[in-house]
N, C-alpha and C. Protein backbone atom coordinates (compact mmCIF):
# COMPACT_ATOMS: atom_id res chain seq x y z
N UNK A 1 0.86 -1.18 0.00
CA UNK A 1 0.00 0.00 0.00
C UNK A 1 0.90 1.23 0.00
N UNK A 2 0.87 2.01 -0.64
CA UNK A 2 1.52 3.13 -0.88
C UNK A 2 0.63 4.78 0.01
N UNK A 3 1.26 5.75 -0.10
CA UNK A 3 1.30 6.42 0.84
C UNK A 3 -0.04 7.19 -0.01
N UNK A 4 -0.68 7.39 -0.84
CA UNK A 4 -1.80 7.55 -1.09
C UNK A 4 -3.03 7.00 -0.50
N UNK A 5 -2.82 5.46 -0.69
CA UNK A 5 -3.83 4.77 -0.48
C UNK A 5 -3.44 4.76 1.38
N UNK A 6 -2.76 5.07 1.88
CA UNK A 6 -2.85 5.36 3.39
C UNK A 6 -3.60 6.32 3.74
N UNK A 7 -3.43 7.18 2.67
CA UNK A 7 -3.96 8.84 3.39
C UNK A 7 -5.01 8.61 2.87
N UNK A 8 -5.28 8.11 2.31
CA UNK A 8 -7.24 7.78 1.93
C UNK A 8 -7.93 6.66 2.54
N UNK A 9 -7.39 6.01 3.21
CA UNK A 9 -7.85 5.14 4.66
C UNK A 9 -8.02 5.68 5.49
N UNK A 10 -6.54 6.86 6.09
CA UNK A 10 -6.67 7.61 6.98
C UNK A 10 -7.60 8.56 7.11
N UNK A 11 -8.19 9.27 6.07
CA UNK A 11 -9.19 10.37 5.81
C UNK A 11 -10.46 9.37 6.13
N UNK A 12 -11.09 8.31 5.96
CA UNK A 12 -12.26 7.67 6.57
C UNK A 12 -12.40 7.62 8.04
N UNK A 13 -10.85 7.38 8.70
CA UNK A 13 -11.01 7.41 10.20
C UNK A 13 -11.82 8.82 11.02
N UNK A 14 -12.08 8.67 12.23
CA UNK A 14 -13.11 10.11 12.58
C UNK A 14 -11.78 10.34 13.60
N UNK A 15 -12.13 11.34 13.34
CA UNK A 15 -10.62 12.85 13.75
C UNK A 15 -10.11 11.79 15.26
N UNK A 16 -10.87 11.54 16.25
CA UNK A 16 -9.67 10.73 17.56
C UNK A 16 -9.40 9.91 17.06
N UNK A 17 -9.78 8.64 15.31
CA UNK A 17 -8.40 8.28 15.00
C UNK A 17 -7.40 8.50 14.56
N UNK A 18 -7.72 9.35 14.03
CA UNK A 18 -6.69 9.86 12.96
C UNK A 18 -5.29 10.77 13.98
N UNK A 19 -5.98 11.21 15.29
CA UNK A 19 -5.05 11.82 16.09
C UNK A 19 -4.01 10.77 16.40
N UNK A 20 -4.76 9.77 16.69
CA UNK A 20 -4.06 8.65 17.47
C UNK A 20 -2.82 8.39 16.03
N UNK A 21 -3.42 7.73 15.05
CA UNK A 21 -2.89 7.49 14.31
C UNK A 21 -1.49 8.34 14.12
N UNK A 22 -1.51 9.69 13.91
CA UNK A 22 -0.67 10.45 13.92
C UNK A 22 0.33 10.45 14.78
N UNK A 23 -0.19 10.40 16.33
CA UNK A 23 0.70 10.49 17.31
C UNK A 23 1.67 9.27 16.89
N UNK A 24 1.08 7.76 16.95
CA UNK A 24 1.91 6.52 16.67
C UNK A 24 3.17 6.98 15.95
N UNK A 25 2.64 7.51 14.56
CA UNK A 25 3.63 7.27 13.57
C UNK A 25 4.67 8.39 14.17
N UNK A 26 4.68 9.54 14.49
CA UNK A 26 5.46 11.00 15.12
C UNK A 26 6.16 9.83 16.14
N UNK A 27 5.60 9.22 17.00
CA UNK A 27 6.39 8.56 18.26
C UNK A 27 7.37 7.40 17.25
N UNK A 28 7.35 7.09 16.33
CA UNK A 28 7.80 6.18 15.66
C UNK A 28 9.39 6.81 14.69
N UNK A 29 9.10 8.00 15.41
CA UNK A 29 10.19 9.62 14.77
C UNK A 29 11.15 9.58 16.32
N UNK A 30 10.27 9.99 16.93
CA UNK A 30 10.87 10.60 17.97
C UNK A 30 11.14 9.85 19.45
N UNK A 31 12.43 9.22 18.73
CA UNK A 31 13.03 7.95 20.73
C UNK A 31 13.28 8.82 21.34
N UNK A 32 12.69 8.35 22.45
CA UNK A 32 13.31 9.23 23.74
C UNK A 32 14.46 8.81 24.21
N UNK A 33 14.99 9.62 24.99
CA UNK A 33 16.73 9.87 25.26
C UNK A 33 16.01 10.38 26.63
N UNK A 34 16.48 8.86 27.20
CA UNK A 34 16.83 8.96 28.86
C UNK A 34 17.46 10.39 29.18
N UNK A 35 18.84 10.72 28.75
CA UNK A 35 19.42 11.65 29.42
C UNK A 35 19.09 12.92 28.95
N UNK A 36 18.21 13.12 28.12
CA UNK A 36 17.40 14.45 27.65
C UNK A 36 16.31 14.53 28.98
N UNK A 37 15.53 13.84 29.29
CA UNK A 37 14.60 13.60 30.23
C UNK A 37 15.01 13.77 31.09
N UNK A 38 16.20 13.08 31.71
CA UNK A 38 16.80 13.41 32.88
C UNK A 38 17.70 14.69 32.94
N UNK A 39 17.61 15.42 31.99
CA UNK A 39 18.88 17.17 32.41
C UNK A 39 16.98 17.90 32.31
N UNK A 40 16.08 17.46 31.48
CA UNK A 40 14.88 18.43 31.19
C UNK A 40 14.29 18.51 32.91
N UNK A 41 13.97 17.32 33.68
CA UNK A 41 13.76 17.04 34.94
C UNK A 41 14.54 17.86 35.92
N UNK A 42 15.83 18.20 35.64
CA UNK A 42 16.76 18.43 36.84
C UNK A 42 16.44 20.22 36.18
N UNK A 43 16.17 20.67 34.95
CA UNK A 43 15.62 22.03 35.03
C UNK A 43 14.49 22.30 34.88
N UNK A 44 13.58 21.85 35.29
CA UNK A 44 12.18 22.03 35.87
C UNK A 44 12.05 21.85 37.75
N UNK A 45 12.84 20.94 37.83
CA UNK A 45 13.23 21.13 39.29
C UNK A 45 13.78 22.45 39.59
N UNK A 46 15.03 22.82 38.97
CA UNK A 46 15.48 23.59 39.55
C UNK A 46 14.54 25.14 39.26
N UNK A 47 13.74 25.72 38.38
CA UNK A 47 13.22 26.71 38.35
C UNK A 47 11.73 26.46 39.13
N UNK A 48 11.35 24.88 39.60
CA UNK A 48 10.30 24.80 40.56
C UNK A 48 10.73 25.69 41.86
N UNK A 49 12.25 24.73 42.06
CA UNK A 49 12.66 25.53 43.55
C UNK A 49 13.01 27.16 43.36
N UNK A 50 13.45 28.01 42.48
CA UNK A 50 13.65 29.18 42.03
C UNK A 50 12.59 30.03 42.25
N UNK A 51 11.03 29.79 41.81
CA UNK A 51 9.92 30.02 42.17
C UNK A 51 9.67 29.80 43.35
N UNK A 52 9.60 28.87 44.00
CA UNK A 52 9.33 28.61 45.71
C UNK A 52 9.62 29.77 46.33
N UNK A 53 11.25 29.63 46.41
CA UNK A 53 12.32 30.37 46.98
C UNK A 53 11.94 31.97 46.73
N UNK A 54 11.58 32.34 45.77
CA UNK A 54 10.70 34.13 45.74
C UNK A 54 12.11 34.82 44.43
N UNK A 55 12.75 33.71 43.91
CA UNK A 55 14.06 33.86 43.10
C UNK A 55 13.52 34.48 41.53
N UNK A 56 12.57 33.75 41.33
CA UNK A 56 12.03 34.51 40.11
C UNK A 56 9.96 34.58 40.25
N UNK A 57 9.29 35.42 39.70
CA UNK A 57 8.30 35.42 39.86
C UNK A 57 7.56 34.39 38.79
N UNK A 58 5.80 34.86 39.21
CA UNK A 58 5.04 33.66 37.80
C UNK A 58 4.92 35.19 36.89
N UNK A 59 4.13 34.62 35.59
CA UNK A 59 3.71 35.36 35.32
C UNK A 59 2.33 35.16 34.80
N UNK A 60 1.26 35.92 35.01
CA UNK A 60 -0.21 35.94 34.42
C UNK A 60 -0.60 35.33 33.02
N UNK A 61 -1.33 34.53 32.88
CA UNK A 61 -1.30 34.24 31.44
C UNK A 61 -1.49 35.02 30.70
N UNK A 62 -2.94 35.94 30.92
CA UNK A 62 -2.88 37.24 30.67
C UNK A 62 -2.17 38.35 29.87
N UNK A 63 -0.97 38.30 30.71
CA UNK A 63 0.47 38.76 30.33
C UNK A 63 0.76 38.44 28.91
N UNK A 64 0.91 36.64 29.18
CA UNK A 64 1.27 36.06 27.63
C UNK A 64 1.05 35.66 26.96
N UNK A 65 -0.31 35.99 26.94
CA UNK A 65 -1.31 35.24 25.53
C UNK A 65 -2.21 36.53 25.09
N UNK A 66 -2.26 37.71 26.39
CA UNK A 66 -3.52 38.65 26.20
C UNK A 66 -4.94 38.25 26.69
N UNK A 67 -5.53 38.66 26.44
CA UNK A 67 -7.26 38.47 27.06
C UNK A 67 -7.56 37.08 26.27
N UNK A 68 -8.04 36.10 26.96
CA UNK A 68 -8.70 35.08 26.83
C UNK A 68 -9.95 34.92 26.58
């Protein structure tokens, strides 16, 4: 089956398959790397505790998207 006749299978599916579908094949792109996960973890930690601590502030969504 060629990549036509995929995308015209895929176009019958109703949109939460086709999400799914999508996600599969993208995850089928993208291995995860333990040690990406583990430095991404150790800086989300560290700007969790940064925030705690009064080191940096939040900011309003408000702020960064505008009126909702």
């Amino acid at each position: 089956m060629g990549k036509r006749e995929l995308l015209e299978e895929a176009r019958k599916l109703d949109p939460a398959e086709r999400f799914e579908l999508v996600d599969a094949v993208l995850q089928t792109l993208d291995r995860p790397d333990p040690e990406v996960d583990r430095v991404w973890l150790e800086e989300a930690e560290r700007r969790l505790a940064a925030y705690r601590a009064g080191r940096v502030r939040g900011v309003p969504v408000e702020e960064i998207f505008g009126t909702l």
